[in-house]
C-alpha atoms as a PDB file:
ATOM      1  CA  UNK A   1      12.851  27.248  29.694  1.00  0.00           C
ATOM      2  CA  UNK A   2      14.748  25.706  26.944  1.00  0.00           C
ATOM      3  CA  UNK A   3      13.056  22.867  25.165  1.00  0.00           C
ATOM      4  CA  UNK A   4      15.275  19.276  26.464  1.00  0.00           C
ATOM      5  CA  UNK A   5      15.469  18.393  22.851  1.00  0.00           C
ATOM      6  CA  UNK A   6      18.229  21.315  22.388  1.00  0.00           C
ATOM      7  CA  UNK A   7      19.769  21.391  25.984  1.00  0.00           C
ATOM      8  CA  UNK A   8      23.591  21.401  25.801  1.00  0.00           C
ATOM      9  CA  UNK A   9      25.663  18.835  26.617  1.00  0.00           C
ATOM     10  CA  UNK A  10      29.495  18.543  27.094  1.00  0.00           C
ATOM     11  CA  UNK A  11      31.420  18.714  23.661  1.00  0.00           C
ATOM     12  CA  UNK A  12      31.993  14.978  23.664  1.00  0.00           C
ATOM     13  CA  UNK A  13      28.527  14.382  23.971  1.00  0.00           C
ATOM     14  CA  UNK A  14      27.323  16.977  21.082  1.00  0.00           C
ATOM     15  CA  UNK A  15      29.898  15.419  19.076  1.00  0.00           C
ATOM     16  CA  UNK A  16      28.190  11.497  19.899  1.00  0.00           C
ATOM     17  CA  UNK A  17      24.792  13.176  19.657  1.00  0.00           C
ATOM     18  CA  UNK A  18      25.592  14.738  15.826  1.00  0.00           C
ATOM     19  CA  UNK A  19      26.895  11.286  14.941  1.00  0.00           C
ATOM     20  CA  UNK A  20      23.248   9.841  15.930  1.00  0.00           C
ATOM     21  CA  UNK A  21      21.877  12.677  13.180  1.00  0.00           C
ATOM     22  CA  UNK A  22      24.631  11.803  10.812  1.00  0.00           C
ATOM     23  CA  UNK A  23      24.090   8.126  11.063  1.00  0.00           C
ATOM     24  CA  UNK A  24      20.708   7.959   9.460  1.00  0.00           C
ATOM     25  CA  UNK A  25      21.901   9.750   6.181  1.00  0.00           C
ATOM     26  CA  UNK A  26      24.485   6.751   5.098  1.00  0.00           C
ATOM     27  CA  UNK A  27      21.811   4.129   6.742  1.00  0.00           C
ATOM     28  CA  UNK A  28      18.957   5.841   4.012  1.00  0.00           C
ATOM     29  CA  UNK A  29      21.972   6.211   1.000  1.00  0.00           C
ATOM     30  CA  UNK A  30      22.171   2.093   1.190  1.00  0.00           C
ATOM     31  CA  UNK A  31      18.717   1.617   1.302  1.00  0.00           C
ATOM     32  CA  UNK A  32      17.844   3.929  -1.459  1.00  0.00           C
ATOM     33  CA  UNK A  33      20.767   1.741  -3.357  1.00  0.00           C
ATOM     34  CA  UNK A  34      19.294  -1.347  -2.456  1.00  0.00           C
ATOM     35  CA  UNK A  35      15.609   0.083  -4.315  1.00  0.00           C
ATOM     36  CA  UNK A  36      17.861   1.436  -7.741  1.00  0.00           C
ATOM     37  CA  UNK A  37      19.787  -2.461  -7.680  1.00  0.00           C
ATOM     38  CA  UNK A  38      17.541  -3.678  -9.383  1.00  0.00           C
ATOM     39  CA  UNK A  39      18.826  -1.817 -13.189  1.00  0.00           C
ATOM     40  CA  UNK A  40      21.995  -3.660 -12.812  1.00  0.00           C
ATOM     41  CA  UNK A  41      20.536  -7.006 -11.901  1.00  0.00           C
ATOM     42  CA  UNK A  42      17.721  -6.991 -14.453  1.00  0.00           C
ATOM     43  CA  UNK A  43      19.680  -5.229 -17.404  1.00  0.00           C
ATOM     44  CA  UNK A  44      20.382  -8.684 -19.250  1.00  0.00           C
ATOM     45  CA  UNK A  45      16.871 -10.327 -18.363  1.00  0.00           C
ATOM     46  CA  UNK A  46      15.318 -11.201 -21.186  1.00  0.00           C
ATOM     47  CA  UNK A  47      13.496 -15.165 -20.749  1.00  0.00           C
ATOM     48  CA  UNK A  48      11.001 -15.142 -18.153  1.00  0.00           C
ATOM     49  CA  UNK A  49      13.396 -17.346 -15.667  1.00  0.00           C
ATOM     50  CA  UNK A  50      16.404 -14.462 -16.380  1.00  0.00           C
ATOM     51  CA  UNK A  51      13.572 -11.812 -15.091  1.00  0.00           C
ATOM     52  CA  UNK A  52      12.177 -13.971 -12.554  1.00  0.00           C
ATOM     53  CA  UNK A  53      15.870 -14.872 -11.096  1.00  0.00           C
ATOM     54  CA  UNK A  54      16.809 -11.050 -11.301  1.00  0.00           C
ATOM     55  CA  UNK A  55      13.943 -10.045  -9.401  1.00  0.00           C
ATOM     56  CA  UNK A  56      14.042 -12.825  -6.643  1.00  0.00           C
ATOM     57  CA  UNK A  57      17.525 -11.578  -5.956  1.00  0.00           C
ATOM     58  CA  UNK A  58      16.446  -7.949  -5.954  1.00  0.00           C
ATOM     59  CA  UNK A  59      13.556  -8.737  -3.678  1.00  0.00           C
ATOM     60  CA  UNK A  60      16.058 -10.224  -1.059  1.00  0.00           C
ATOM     61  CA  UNK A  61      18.490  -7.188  -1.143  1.00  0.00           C
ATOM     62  CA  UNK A  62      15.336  -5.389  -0.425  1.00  0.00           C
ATOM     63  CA  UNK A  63      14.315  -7.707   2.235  1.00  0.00           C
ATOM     64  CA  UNK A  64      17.059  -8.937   3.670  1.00  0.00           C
ATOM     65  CA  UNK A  65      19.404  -5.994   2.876  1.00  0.00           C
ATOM     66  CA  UNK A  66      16.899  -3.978   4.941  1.00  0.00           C
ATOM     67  CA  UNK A  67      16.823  -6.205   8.436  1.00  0.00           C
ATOM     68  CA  UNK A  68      20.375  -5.725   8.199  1.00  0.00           C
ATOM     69  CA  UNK A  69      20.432  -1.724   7.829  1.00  0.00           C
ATOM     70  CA  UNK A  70      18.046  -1.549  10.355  1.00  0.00           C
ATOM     71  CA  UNK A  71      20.026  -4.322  12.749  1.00  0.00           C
ATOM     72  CA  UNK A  72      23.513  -2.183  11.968  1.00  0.00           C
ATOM     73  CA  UNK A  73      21.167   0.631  13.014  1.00  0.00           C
ATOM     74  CA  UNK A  74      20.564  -0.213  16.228  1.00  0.00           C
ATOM     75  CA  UNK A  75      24.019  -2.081  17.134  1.00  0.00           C
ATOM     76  CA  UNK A  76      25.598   1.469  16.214  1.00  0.00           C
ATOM     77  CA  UNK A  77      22.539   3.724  18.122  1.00  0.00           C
ATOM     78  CA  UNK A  78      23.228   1.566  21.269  1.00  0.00           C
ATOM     79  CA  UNK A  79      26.900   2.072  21.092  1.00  0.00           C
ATOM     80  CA  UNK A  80      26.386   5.598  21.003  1.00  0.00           C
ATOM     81  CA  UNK A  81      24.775   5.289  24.221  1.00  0.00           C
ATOM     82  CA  UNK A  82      26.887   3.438  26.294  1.00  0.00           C
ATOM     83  CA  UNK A  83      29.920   5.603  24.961  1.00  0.00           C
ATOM     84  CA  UNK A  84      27.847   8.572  26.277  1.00  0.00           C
ATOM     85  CA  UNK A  85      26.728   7.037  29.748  1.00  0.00           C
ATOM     86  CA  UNK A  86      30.666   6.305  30.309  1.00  0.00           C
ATOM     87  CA  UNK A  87      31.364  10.242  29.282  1.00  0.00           C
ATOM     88  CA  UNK A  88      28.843  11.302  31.743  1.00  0.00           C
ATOM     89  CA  UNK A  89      26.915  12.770  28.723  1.00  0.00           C
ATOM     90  CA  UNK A  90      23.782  10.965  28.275  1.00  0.00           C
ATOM     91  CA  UNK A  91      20.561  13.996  28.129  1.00  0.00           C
ATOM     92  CA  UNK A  92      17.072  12.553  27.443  1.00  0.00           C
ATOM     93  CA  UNK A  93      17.755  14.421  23.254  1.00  0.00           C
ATOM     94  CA  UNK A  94      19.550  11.686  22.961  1.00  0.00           C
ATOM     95  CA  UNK A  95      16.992   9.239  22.894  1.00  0.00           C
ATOM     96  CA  UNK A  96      14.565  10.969  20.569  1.00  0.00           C
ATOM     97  CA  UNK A  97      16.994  11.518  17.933  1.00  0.00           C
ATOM     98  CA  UNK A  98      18.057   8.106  18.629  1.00  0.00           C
ATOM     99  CA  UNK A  99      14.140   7.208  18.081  1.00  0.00           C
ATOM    100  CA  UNK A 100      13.842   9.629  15.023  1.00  0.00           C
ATOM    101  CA  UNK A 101      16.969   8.221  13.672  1.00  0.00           C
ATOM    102  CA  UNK A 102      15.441   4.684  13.659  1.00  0.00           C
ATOM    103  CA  UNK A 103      12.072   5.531  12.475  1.00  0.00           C
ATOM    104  CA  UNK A 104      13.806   7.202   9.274  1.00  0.00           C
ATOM    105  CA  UNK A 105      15.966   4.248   8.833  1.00  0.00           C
ATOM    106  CA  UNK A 106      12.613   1.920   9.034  1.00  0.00           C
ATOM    107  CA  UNK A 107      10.804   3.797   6.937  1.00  0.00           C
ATOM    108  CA  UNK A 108      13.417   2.760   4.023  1.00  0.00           C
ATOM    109  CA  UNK A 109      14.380  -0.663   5.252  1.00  0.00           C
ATOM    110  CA  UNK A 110      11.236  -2.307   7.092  1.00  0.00           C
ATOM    111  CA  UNK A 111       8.183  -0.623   6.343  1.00  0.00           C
ATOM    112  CA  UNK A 112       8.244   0.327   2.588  1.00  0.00           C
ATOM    113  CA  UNK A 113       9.674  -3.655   1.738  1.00  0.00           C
ATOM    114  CA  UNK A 114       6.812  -5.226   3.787  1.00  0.00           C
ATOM    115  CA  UNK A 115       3.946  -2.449   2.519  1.00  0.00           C
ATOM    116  CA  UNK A 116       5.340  -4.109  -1.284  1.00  0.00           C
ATOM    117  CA  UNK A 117       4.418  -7.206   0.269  1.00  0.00           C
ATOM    118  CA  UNK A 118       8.186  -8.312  -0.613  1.00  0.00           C
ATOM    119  CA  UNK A 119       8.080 -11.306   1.889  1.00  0.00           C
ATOM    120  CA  UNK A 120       4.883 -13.119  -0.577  1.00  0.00           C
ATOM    121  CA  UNK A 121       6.592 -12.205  -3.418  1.00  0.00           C
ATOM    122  CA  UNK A 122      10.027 -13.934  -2.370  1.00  0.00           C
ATOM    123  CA  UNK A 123       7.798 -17.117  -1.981  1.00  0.00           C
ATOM    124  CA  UNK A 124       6.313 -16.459  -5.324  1.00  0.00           C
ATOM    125  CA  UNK A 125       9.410 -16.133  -7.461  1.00  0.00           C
ATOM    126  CA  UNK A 126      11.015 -19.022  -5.842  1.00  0.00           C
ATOM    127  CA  UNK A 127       7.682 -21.063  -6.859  1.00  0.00           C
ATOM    128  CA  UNK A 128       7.612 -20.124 -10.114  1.00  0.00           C
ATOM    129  CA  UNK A 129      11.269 -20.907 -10.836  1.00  0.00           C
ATOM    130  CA  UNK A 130      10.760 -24.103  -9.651  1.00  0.00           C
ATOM    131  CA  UNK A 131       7.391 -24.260 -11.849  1.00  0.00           C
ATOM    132  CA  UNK A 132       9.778 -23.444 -14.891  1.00  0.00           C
ATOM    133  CA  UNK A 133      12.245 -25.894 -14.131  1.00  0.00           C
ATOM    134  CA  UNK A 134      10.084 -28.841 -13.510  1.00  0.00           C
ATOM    135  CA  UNK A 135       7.783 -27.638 -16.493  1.00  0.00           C
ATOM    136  CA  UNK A 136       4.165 -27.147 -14.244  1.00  0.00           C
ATOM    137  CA  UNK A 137       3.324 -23.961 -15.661  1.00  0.00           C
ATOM    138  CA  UNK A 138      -0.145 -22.721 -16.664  1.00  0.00           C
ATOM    139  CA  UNK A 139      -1.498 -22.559 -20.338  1.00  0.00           C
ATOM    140  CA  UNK A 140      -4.659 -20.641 -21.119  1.00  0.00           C
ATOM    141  CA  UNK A 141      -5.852 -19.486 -24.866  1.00  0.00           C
ATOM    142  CA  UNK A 142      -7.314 -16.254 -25.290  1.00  0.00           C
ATOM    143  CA  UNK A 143      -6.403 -13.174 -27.089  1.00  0.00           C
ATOM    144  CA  UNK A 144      -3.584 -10.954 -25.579  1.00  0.00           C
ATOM    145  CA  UNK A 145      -3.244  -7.059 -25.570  1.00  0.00           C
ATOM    146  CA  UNK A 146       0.841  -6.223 -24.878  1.00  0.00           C
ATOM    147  CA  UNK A 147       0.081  -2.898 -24.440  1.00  0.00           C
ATOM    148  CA  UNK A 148      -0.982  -1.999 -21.189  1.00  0.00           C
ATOM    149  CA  UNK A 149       1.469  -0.985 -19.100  1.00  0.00           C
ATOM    150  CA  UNK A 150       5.303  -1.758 -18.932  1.00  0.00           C
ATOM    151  CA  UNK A 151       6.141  -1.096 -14.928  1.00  0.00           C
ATOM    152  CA  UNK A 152       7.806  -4.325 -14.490  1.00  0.00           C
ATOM    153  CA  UNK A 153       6.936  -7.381 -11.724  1.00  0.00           C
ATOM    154  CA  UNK A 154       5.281  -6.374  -8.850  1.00  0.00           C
ATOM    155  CA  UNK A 155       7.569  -4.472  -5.932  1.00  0.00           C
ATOM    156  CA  UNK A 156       8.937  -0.996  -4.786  1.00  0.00           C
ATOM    157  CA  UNK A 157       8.451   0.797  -8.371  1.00  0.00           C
ATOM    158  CA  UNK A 158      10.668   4.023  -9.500  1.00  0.00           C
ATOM    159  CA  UNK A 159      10.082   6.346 -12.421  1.00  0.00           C
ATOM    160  CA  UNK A 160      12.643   5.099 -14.904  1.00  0.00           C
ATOM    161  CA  UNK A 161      13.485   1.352 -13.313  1.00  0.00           C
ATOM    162  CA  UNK A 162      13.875  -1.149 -15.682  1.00  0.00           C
ATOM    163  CA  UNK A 163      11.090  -3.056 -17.420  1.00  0.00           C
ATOM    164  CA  UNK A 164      11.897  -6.087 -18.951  1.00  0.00           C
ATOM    165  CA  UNK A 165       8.151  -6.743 -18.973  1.00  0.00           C
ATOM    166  CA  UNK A 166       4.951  -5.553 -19.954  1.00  0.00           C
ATOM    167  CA  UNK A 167       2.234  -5.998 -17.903  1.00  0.00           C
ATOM    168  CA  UNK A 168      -0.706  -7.296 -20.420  1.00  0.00           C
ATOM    169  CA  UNK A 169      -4.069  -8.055 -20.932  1.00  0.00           C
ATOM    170  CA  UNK A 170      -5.125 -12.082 -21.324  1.00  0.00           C
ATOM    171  CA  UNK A 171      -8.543 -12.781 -22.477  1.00  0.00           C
ATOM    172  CA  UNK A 172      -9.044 -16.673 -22.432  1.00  0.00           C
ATOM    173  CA  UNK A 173     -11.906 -17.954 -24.473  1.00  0.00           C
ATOM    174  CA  UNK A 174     -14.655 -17.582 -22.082  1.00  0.00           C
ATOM    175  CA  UNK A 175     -13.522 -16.405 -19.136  1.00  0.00           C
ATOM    176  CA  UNK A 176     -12.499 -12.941 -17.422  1.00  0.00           C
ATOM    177  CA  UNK A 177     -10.089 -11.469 -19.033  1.00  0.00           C
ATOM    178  CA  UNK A 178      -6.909 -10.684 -16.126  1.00  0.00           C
ATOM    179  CA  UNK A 179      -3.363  -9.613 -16.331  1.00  0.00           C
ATOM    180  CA  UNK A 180      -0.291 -11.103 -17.231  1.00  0.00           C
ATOM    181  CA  UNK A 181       3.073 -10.361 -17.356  1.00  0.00           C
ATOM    182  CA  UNK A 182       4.972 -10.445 -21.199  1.00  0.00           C
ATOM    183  CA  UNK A 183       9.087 -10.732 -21.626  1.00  0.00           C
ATOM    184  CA  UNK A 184       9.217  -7.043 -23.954  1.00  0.00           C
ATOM    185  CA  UNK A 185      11.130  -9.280 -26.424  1.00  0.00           C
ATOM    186  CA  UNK A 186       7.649 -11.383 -26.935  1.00  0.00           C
ATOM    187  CA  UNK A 187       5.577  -8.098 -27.755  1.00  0.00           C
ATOM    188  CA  UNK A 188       6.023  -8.335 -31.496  1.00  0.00           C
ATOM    189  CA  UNK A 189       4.923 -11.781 -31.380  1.00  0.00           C
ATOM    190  CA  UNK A 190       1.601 -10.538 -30.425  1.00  0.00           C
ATOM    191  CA  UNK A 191       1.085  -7.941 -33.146  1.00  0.00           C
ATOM    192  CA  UNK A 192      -2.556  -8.104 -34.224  1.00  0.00           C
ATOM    193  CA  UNK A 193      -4.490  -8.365 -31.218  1.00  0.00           C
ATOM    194  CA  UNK A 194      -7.595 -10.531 -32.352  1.00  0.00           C
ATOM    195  CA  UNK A 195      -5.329 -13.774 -32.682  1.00  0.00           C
ATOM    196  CA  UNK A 196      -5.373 -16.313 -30.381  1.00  0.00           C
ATOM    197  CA  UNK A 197      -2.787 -17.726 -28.756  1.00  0.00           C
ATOM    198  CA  UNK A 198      -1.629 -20.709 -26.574  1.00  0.00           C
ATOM    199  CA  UNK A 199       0.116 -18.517 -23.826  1.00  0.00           C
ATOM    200  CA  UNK A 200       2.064 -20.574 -21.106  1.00  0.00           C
ATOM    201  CA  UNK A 201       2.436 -18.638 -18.218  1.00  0.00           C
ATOM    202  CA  UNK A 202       3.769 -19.638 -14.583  1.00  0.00           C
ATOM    203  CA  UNK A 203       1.229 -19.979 -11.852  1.00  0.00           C
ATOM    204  CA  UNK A 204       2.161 -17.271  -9.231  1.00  0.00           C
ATOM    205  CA  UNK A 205       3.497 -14.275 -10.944  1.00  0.00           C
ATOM    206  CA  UNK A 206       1.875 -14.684 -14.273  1.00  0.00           C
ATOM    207  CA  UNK A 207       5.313 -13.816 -16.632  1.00  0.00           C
ATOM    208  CA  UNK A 208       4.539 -15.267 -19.740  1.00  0.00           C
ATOM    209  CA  UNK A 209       7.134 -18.216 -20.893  1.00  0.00           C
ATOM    210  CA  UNK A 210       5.835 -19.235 -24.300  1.00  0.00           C
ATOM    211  CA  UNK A 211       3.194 -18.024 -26.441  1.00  0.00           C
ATOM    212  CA  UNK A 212       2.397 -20.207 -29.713  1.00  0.00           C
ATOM    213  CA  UNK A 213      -0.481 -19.106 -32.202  1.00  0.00           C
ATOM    214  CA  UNK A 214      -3.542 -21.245 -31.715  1.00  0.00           C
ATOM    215  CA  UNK A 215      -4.936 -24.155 -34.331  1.00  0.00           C
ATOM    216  CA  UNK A 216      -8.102 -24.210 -33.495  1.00  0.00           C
ATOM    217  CA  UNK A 217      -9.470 -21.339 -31.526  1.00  0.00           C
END
């Protein structure tokens, strides 16, 4: 018996069945786009609202950009499927590639933005832009070590994305020492890492907006 996934069809409906496969290779191009967007948007960040701003808007191309791919998707899949049912062509393959098609798609669009948790972080760069604005930000003094990673804010991360931040070591007087995140252009401010600083930071993120040597630490 030959497996239903490969029964034949008509030629119309091998033709509407390849464009199901051939649909979820542009679908995954866009979405791969969507994850490399963010070197174009964050190329010219250098204050900690110009790299908060570019990564808010790179989180909603992810986010948003996504729901639509996967939305387009679907409108397109169930096309498909009502041009084959008035051909006469419709064979149960063409619901699992239709299904396989879909998962792939997800995978890109849906799943890999929401694992990144790019929903909380949308909420957190839009609170910390307002914290910069209306000048509520955080100040702690400690010592800071610049040198501990340079990945960038949190999200989807690629090998070679830009990093317009390094991701850095504050230890307040104290306290536990945790992590915040330093503008690159602020690293040789920090040169000599047993100084203390005043470092003014916003509350959600942690990007560093100001750092001033302390007076009397």
């Amino acid at each position: 018996m030959i497996p239903i996934f490969y029964r034949k069809t008509d030629r119309k409906g091998n033709i509407l069945f390849g464009m199901q496969f051939l649909l979820t290779m542009p679908m995954i191009g866009l979405a791969t786009l969507a994850l490399y967007s963010s070197g174009w948007l964050l190329e010219q960040a250098h204050t900690a609202l110009e790299i908060i701003s570019g990564y808010l808007t790179w989180y909603r191309v992810l986010l948003w950009g996504g729901l639509l791919l996967t939305i387009a998707a679907l409108f397109l899949h169930i096309l498909i499927f009502v041009k084959l049912k008035k051909a006469g062509s419709f064979a149960p393959q063409h619901i699992y590639m239709a299904l396989l098609s879909l998962i792939l798609i997800c995978i890109f669009t849906v799943f890999m933005p929401i694992s990144e948790e790019v929903p909380s972080l949308i909420r957190d760069a839009k609170s910390d832009i307002a914290a910069i604005e209306n000048n509520q930000l955080v100040v702690a003094t400690g010592q800071l070590n610049a040198e501990v990673s340079s990945r960038g804010l949190p999200g989807p991360y690629r090998e070679g994305a830009p990093a317009p931040v390094a991701k850095a070591n504050l230890k307040p007087i104290d306290e536990e020492f945790f992590f915040v995140y330093l503008p690159v252009d602020m690293k040789t401010v920090t040169a000599g890492g047993s100084q203390y600083f005043d470092i003014v930071y916003t509350p959600k993120l942690n990007v560093v907006v100001e750092i001033i040597p302390a007076e009397n630490a």
